[in-house]
PDB file of N, CA and C in Angstrom:
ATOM      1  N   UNK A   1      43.884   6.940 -25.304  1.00  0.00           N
ATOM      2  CA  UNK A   1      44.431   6.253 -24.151  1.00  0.00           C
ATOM      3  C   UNK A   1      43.644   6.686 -22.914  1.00  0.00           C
ATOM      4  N   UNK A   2      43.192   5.770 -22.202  1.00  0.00           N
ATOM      5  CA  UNK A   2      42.377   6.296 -21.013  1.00  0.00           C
ATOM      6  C   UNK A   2      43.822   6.600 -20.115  1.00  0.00           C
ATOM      7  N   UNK A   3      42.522   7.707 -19.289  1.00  0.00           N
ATOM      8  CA  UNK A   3      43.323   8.140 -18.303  1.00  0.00           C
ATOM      9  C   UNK A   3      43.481   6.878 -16.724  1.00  0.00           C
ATOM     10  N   UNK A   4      44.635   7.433 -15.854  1.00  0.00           N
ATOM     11  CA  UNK A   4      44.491   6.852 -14.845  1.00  0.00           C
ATOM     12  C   UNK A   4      43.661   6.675 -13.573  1.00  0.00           C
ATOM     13  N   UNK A   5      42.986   7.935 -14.094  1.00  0.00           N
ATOM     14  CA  UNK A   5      41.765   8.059 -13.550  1.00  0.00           C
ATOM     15  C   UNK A   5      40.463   7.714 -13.376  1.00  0.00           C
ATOM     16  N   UNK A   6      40.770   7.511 -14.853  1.00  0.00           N
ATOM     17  CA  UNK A   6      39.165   6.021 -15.384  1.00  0.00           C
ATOM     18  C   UNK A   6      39.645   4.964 -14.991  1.00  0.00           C
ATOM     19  N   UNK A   7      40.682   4.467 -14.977  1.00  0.00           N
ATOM     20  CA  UNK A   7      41.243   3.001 -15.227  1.00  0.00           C
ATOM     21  C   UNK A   7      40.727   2.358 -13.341  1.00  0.00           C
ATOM     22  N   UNK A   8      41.003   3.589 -12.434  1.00  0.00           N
ATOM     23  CA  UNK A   8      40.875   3.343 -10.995  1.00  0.00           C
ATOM     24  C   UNK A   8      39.149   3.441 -10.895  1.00  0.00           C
ATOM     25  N   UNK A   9      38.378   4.299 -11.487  1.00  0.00           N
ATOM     26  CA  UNK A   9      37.270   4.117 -11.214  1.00  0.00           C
ATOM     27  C   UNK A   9      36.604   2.595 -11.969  1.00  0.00           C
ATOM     28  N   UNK A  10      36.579   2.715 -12.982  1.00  0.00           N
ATOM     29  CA  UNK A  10      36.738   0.783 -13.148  1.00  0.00           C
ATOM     30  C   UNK A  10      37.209  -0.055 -12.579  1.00  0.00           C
ATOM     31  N   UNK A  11      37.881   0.059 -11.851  1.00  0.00           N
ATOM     32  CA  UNK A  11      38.013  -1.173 -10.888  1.00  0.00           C
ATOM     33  C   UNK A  11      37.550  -0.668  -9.480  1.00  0.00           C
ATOM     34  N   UNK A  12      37.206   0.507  -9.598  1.00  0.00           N
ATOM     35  CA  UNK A  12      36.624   0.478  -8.154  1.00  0.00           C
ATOM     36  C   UNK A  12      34.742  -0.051  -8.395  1.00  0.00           C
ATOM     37  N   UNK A  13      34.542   0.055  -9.744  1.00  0.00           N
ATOM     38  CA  UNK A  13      33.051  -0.970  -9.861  1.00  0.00           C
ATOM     39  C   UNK A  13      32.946  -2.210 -10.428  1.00  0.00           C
ATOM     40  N   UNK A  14      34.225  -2.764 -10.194  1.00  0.00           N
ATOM     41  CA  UNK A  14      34.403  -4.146 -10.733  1.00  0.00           C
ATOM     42  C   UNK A  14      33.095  -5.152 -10.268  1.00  0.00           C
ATOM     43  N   UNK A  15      32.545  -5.926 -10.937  1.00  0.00           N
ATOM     44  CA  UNK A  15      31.141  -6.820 -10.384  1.00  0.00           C
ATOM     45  C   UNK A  15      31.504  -7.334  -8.793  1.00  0.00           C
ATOM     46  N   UNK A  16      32.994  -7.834  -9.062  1.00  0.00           N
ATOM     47  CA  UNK A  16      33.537  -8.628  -7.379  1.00  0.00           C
ATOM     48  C   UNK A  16      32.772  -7.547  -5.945  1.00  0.00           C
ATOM     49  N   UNK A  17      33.472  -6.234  -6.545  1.00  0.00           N
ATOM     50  CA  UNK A  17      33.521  -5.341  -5.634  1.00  0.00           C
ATOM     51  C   UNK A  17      31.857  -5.056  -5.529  1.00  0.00           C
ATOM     52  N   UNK A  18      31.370  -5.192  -6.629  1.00  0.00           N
ATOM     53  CA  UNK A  18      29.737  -4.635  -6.322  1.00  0.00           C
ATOM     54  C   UNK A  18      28.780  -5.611  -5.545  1.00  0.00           C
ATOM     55  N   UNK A  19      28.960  -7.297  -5.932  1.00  0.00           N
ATOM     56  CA  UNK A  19      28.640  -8.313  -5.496  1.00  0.00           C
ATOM     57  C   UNK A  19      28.454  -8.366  -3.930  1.00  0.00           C
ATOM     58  N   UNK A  20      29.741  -7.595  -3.630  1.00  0.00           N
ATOM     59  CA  UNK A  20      30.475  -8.004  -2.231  1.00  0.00           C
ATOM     60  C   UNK A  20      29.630  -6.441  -1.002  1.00  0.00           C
ATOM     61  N   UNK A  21      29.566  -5.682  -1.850  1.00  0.00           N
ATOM     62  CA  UNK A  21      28.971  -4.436  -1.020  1.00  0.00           C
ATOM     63  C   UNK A  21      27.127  -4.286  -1.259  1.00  0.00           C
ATOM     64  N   UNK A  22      27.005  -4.944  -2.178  1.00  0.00           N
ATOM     65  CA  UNK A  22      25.266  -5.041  -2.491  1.00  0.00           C
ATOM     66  C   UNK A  22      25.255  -6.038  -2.437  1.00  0.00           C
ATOM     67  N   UNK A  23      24.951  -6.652  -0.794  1.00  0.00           N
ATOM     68  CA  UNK A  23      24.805  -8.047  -1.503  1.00  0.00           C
ATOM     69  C   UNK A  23      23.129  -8.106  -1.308  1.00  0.00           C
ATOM     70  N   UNK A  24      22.006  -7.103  -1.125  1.00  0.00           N
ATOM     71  CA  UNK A  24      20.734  -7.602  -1.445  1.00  0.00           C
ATOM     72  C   UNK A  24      20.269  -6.784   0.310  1.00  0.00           C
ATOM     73  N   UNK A  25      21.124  -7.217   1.271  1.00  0.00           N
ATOM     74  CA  UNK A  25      21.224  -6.275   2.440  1.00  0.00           C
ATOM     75  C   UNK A  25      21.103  -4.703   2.525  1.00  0.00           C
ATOM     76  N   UNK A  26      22.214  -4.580   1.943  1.00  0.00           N
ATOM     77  CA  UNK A  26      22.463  -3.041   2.711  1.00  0.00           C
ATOM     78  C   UNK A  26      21.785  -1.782   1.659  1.00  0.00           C
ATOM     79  N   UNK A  27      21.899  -0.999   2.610  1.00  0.00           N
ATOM     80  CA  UNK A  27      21.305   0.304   2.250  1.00  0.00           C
ATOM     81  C   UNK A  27      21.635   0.591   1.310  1.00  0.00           C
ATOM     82  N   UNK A  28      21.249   1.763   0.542  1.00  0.00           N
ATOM     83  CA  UNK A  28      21.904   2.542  -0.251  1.00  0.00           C
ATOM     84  C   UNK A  28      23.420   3.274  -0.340  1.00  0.00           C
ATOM     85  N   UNK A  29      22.709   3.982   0.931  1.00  0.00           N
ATOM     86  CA  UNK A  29      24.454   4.613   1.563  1.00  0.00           C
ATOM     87  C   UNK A  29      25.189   4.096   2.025  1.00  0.00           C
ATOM     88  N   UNK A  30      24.998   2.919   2.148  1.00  0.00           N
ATOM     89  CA  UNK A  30      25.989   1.515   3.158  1.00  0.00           C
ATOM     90  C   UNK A  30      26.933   1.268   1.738  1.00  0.00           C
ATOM     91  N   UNK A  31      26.311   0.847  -0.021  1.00  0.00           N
ATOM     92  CA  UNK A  31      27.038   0.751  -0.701  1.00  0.00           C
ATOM     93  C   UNK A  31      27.184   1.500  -1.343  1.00  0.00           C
ATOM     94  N   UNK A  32      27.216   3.152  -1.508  1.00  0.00           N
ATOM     95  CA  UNK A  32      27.373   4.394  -1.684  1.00  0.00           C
ATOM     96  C   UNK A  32      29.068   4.485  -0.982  1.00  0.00           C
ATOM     97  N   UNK A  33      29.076   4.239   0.153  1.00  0.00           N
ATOM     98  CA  UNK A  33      30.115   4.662   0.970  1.00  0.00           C
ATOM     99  C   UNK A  33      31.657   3.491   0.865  1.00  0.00           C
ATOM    100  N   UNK A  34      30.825   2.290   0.576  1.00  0.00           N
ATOM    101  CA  UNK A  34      31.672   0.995   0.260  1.00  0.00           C
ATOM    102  C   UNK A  34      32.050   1.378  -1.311  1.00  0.00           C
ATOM    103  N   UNK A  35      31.697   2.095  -2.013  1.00  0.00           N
ATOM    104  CA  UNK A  35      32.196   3.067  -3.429  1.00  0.00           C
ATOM    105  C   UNK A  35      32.854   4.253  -3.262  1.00  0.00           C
ATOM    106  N   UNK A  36      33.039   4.352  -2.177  1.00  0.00           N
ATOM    107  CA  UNK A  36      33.869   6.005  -2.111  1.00  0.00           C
ATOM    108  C   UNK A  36      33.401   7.188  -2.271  1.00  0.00           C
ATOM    109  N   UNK A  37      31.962   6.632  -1.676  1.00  0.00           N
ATOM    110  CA  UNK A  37      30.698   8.122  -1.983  1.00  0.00           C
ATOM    111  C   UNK A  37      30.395   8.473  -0.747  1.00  0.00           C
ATOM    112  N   UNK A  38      30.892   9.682  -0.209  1.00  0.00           N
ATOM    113  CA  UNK A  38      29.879  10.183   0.897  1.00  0.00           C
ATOM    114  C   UNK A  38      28.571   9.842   0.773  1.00  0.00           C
ATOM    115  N   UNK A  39      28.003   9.569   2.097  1.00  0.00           N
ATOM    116  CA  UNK A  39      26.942   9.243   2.544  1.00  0.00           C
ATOM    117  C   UNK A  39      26.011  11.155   1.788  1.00  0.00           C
ATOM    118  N   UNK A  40      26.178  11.728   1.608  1.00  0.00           N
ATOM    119  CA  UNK A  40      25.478  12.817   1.170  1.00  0.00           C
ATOM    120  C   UNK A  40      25.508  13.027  -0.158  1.00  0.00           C
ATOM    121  N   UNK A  41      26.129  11.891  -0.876  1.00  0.00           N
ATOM    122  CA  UNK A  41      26.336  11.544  -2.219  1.00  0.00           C
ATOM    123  C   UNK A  41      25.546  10.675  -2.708  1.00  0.00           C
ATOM    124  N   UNK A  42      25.082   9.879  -2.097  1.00  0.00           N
ATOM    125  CA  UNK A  42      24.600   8.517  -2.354  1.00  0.00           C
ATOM    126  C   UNK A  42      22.952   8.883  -2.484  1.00  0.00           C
ATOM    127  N   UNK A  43      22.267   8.115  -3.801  1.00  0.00           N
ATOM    128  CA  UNK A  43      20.707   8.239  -4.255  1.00  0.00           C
ATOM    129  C   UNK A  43      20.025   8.602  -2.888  1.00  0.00           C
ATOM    130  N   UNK A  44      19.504   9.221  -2.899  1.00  0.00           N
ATOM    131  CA  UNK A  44      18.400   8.640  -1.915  1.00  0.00           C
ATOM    132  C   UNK A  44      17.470   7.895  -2.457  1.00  0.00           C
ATOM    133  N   UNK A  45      16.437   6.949  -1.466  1.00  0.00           N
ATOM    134  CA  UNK A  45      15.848   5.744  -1.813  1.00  0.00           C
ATOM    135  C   UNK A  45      15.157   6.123  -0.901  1.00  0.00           C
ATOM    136  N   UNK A  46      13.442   5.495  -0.823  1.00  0.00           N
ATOM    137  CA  UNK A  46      12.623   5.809   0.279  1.00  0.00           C
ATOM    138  C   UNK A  46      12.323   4.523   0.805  1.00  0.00           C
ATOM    139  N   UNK A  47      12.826   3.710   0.080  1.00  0.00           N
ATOM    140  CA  UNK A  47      13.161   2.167   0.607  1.00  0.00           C
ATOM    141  C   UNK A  47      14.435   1.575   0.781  1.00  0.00           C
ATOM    142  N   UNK A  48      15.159   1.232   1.201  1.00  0.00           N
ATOM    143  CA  UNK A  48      16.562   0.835   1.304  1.00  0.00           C
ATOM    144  C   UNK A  48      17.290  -0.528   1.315  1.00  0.00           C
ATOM    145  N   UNK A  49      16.126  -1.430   1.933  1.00  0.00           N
ATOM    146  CA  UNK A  49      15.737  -3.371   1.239  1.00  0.00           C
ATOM    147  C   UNK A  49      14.753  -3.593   0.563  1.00  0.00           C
ATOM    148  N   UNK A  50      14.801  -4.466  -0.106  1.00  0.00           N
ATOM    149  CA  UNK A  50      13.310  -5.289  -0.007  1.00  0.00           C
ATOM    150  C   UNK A  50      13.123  -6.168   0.456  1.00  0.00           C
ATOM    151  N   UNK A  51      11.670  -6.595   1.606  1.00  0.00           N
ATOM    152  CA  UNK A  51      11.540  -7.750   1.893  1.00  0.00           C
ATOM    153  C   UNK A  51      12.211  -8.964   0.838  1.00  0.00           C
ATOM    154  N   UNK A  52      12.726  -9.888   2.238  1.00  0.00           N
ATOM    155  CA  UNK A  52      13.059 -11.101   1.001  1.00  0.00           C
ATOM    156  C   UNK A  52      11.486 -11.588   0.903  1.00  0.00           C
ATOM    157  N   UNK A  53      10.445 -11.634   1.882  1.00  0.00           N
ATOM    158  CA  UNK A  53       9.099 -12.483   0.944  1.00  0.00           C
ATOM    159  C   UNK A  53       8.239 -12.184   0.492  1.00  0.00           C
ATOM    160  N   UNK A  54       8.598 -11.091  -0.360  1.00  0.00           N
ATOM    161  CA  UNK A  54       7.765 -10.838  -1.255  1.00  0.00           C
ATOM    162  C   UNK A  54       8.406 -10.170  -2.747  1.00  0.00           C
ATOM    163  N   UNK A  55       7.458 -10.911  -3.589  1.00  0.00           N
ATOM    164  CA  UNK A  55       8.461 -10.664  -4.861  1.00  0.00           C
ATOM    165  C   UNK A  55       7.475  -9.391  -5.638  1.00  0.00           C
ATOM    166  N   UNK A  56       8.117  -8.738  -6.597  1.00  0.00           N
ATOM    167  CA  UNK A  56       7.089  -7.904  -6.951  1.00  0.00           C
ATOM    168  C   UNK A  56       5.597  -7.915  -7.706  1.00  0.00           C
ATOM    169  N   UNK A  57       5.792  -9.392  -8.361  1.00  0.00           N
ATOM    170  CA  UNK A  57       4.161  -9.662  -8.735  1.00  0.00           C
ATOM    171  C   UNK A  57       3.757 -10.411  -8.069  1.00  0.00           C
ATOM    172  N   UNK A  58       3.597 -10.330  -6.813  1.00  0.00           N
ATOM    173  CA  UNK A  58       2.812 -11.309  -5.732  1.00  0.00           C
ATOM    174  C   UNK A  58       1.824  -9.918  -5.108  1.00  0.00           C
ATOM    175  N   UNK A  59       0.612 -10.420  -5.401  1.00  0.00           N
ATOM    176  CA  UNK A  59      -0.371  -9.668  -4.633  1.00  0.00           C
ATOM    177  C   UNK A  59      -0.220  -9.824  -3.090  1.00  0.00           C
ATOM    178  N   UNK A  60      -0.433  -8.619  -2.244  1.00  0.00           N
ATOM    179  CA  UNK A  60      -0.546  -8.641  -0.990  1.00  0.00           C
ATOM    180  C   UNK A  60      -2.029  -9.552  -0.301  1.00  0.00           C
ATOM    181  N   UNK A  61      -1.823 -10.008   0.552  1.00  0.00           N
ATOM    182  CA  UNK A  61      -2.618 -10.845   1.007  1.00  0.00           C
ATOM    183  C   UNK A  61      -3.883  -9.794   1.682  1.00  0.00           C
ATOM    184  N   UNK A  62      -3.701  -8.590   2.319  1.00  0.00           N
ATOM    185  CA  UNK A  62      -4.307  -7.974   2.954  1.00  0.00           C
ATOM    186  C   UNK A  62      -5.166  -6.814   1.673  1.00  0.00           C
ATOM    187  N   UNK A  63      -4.992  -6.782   0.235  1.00  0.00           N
ATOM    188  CA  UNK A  63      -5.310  -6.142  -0.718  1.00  0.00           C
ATOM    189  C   UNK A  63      -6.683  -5.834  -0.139  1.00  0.00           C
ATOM    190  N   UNK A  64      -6.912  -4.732  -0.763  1.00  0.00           N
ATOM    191  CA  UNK A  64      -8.735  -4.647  -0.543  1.00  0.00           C
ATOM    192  C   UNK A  64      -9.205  -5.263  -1.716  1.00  0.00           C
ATOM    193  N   UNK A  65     -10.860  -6.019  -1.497  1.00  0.00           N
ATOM    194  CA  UNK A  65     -11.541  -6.580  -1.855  1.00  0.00           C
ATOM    195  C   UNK A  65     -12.106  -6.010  -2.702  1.00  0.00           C
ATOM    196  N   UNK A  66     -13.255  -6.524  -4.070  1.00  0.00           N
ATOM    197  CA  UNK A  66     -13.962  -5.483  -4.996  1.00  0.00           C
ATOM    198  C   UNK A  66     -14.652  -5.072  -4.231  1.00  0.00           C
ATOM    199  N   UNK A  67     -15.504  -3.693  -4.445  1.00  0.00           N
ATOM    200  CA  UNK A  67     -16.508  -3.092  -4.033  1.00  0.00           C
ATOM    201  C   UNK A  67     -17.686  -3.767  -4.515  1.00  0.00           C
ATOM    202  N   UNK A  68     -18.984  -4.108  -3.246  1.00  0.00           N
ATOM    203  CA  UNK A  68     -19.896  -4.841  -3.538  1.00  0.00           C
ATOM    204  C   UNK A  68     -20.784  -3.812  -4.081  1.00  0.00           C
ATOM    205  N   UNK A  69     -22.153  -4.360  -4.594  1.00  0.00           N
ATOM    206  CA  UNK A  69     -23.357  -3.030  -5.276  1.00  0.00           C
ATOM    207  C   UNK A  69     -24.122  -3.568  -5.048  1.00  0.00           C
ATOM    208  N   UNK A  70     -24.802  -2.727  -4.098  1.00  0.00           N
ATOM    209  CA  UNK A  70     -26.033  -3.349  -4.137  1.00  0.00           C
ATOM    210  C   UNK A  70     -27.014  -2.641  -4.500  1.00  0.00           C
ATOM    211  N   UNK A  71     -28.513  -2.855  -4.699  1.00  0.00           N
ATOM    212  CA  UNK A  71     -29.465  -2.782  -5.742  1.00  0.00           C
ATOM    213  C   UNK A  71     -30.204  -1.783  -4.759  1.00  0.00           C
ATOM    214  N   UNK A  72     -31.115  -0.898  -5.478  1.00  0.00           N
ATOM    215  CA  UNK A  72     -31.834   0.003  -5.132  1.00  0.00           C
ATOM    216  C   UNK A  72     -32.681  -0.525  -4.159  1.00  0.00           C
ATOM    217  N   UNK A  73     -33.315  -1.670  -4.275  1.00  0.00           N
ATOM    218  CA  UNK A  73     -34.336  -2.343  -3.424  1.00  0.00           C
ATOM    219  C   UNK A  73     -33.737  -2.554  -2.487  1.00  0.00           C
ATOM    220  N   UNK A  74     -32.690  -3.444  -1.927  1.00  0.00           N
ATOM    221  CA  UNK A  74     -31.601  -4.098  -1.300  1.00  0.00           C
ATOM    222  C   UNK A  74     -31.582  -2.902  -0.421  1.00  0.00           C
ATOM    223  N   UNK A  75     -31.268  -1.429  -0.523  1.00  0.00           N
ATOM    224  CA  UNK A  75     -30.880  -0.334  -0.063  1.00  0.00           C
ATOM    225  C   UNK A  75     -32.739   0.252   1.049  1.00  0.00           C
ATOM    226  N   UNK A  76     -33.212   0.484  -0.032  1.00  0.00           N
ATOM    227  CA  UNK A  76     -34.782   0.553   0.597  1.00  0.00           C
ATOM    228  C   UNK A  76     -35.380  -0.054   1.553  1.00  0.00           C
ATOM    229  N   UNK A  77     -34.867  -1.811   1.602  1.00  0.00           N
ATOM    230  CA  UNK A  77     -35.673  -2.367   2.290  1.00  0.00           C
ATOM    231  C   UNK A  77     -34.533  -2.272   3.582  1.00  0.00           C
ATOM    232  N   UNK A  78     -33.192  -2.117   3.967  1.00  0.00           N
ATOM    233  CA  UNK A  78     -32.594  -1.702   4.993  1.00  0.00           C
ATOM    234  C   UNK A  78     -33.285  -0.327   5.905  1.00  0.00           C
ATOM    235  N   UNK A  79     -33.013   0.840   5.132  1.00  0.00           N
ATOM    236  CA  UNK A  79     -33.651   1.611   5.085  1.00  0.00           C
ATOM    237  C   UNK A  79     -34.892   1.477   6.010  1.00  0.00           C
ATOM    238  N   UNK A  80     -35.726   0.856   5.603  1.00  0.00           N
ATOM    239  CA  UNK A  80     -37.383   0.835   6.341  1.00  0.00           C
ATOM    240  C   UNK A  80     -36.794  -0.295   7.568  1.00  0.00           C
ATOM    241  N   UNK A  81     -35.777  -1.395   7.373  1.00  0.00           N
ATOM    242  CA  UNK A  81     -35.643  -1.717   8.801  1.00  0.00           C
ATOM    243  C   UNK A  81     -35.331  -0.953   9.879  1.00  0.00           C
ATOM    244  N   UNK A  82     -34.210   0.480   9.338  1.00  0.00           N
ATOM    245  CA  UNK A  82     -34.253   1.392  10.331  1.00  0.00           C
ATOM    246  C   UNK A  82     -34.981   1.954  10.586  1.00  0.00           C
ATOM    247  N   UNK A  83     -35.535   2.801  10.179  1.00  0.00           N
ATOM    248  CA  UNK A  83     -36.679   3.827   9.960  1.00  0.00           C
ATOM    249  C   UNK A  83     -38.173   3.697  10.671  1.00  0.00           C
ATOM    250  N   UNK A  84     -39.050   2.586   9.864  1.00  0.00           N
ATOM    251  CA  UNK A  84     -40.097   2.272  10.370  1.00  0.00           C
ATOM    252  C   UNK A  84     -40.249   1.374  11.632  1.00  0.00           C
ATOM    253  N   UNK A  85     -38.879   0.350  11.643  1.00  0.00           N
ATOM    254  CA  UNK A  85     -39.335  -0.305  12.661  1.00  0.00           C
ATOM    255  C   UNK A  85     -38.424   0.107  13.710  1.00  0.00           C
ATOM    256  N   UNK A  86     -38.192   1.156  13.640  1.00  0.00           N
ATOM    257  CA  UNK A  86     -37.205   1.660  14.401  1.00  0.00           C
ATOM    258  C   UNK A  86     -35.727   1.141  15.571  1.00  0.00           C
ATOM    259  N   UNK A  87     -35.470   0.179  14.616  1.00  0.00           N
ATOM    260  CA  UNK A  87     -34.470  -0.704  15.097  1.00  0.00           C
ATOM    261  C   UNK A  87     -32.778   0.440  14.589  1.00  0.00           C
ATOM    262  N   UNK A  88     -31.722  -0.118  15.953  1.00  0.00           N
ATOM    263  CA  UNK A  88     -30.623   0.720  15.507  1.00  0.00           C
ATOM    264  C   UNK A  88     -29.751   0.176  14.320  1.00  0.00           C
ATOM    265  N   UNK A  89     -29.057   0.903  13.665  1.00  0.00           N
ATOM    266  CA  UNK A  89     -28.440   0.867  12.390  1.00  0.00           C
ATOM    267  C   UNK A  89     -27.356   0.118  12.846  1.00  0.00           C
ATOM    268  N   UNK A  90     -26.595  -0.010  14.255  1.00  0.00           N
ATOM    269  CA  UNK A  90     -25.774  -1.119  14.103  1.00  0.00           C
ATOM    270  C   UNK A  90     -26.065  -2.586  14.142  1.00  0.00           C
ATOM    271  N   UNK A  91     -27.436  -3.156  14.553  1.00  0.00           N
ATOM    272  CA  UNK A  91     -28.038  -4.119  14.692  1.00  0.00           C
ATOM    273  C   UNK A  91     -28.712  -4.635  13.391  1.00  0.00           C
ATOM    274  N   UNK A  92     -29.165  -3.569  12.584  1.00  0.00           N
ATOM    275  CA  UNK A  92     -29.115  -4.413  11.258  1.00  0.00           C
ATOM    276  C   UNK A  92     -28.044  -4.425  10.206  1.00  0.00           C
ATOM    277  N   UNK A  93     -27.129  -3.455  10.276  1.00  0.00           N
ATOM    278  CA  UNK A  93     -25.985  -3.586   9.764  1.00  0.00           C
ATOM    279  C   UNK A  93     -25.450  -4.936   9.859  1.00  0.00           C
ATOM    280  N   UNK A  94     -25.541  -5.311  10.995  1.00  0.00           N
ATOM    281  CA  UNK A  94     -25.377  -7.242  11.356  1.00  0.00           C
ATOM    282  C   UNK A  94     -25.657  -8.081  10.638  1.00  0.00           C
ATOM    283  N   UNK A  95     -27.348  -7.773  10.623  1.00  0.00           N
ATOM    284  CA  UNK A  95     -27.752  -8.765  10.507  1.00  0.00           C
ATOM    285  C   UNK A  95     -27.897  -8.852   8.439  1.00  0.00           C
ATOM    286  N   UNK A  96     -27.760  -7.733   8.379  1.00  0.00           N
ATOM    287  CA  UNK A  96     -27.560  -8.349   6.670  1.00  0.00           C
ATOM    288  C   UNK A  96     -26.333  -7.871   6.486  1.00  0.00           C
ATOM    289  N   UNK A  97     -25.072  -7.629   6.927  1.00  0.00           N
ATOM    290  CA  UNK A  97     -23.994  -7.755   6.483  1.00  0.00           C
ATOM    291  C   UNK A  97     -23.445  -6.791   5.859  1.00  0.00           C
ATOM    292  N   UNK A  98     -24.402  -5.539   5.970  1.00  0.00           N
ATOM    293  CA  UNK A  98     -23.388  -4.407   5.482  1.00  0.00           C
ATOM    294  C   UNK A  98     -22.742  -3.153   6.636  1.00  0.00           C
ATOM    295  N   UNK A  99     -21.615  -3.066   6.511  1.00  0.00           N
ATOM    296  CA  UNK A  99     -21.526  -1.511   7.088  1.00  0.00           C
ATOM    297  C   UNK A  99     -22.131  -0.908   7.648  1.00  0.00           C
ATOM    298  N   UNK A 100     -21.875  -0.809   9.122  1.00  0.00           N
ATOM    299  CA  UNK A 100     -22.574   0.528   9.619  1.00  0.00           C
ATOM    300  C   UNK A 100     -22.617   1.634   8.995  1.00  0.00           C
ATOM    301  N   UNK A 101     -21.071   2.204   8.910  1.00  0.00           N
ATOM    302  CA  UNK A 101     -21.616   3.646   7.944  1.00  0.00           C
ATOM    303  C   UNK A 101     -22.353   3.240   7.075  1.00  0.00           C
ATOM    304  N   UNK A 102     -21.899   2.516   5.843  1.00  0.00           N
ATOM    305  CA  UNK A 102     -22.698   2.666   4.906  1.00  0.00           C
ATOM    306  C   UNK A 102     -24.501   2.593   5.322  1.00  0.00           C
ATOM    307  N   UNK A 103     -24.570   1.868   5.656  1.00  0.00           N
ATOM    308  CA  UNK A 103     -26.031   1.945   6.583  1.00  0.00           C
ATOM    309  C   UNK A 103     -26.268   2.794   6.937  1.00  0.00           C
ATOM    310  N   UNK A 104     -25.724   3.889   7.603  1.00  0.00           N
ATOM    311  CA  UNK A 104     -25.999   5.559   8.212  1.00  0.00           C
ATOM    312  C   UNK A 104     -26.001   6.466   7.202  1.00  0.00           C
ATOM    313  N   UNK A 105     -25.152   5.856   6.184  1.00  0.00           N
ATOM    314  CA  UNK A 105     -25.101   6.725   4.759  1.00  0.00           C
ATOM    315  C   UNK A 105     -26.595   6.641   4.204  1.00  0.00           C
ATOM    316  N   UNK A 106     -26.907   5.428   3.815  1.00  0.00           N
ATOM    317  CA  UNK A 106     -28.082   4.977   3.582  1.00  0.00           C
ATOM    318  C   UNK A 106     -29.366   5.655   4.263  1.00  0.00           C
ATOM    319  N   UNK A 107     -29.308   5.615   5.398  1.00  0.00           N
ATOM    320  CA  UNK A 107     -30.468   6.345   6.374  1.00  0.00           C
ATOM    321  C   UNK A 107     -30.487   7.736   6.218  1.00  0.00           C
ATOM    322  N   UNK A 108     -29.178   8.238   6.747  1.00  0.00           N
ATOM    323  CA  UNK A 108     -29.035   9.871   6.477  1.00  0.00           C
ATOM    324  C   UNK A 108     -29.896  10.025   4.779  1.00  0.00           C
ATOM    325  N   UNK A 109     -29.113   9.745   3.763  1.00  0.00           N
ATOM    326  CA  UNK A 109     -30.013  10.223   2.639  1.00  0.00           C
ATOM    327  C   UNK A 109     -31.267  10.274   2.377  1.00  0.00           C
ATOM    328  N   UNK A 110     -32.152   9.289   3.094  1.00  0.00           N
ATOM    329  CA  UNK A 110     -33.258   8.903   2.892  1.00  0.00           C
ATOM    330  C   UNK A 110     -33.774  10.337   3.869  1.00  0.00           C
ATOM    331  N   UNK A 111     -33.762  10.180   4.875  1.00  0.00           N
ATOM    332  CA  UNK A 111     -34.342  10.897   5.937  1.00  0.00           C
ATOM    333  C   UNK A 111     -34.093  12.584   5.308  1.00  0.00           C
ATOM    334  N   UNK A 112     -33.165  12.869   4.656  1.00  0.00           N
ATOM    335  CA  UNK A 112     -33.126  13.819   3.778  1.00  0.00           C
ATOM    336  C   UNK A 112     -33.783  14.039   3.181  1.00  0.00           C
ATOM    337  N   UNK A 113     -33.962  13.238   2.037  1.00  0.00           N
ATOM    338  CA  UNK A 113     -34.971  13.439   0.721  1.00  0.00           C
ATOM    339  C   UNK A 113     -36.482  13.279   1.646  1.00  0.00           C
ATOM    340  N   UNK A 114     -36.623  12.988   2.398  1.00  0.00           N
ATOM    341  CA  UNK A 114     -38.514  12.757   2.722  1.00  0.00           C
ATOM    342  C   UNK A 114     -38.731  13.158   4.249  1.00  0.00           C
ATOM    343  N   UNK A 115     -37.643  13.980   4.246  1.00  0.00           N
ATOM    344  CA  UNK A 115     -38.000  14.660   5.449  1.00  0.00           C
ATOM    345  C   UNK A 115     -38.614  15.935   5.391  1.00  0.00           C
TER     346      UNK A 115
END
């Protein structure tokens, strides 16, 4: 025979009652407390909604992109645009489309090895 004690906690998680305190809104501890749980009782969560627009297999729009590769030559012939013709690394970074750092990355190593 259950006790009267179970019988009240079952109906204190009846679906009505859960429906009505989660409805997709509130916090954790918002329906922690609408259950008869101290707020120092209740999960913690490091999120407490979820956006409504976004569902969980929807890629973020702002994702980062693949990493491009470029070819040893590709790298060399930047390289000697800085270097020999002594143009600055943010001006050809421009003009072929890669990264300044990476471009300074590029230069620094070189000027390393053959310096």
């Amino acid at each position: 025979m259950p006790s009267p004690n179970s019988e009240l906690q079952h109906e204190a998680f009846s679906p009505e009652r859960i429906r009505a305190a989660w409805s997709g809104t509130a916090s954790v501890q918002d329906a922690a407390q609408a259950f008869g749980m101290s707020r120092s009782e209740a999960p913690r969560s490091s999120r407490t909604a979820v956006p409504q627009d976004r569902s969980p297999g929807r890629r973020r729009e702002h994702a980062a992109q693949r990493r491009r590769k470029f070819s040893p030559e590709f790298r060399d012939e930047a390289v000697k645009m800085v270097v020999v013709e002594s143009r600055p690394i943010t001006e050809v970074a421009r003009e072929i489309q890669v990264n300044e750092g990476t471009l300074g990355t590029w230069v620094s190593r070189y000027r390393q090895e053959y310096a």
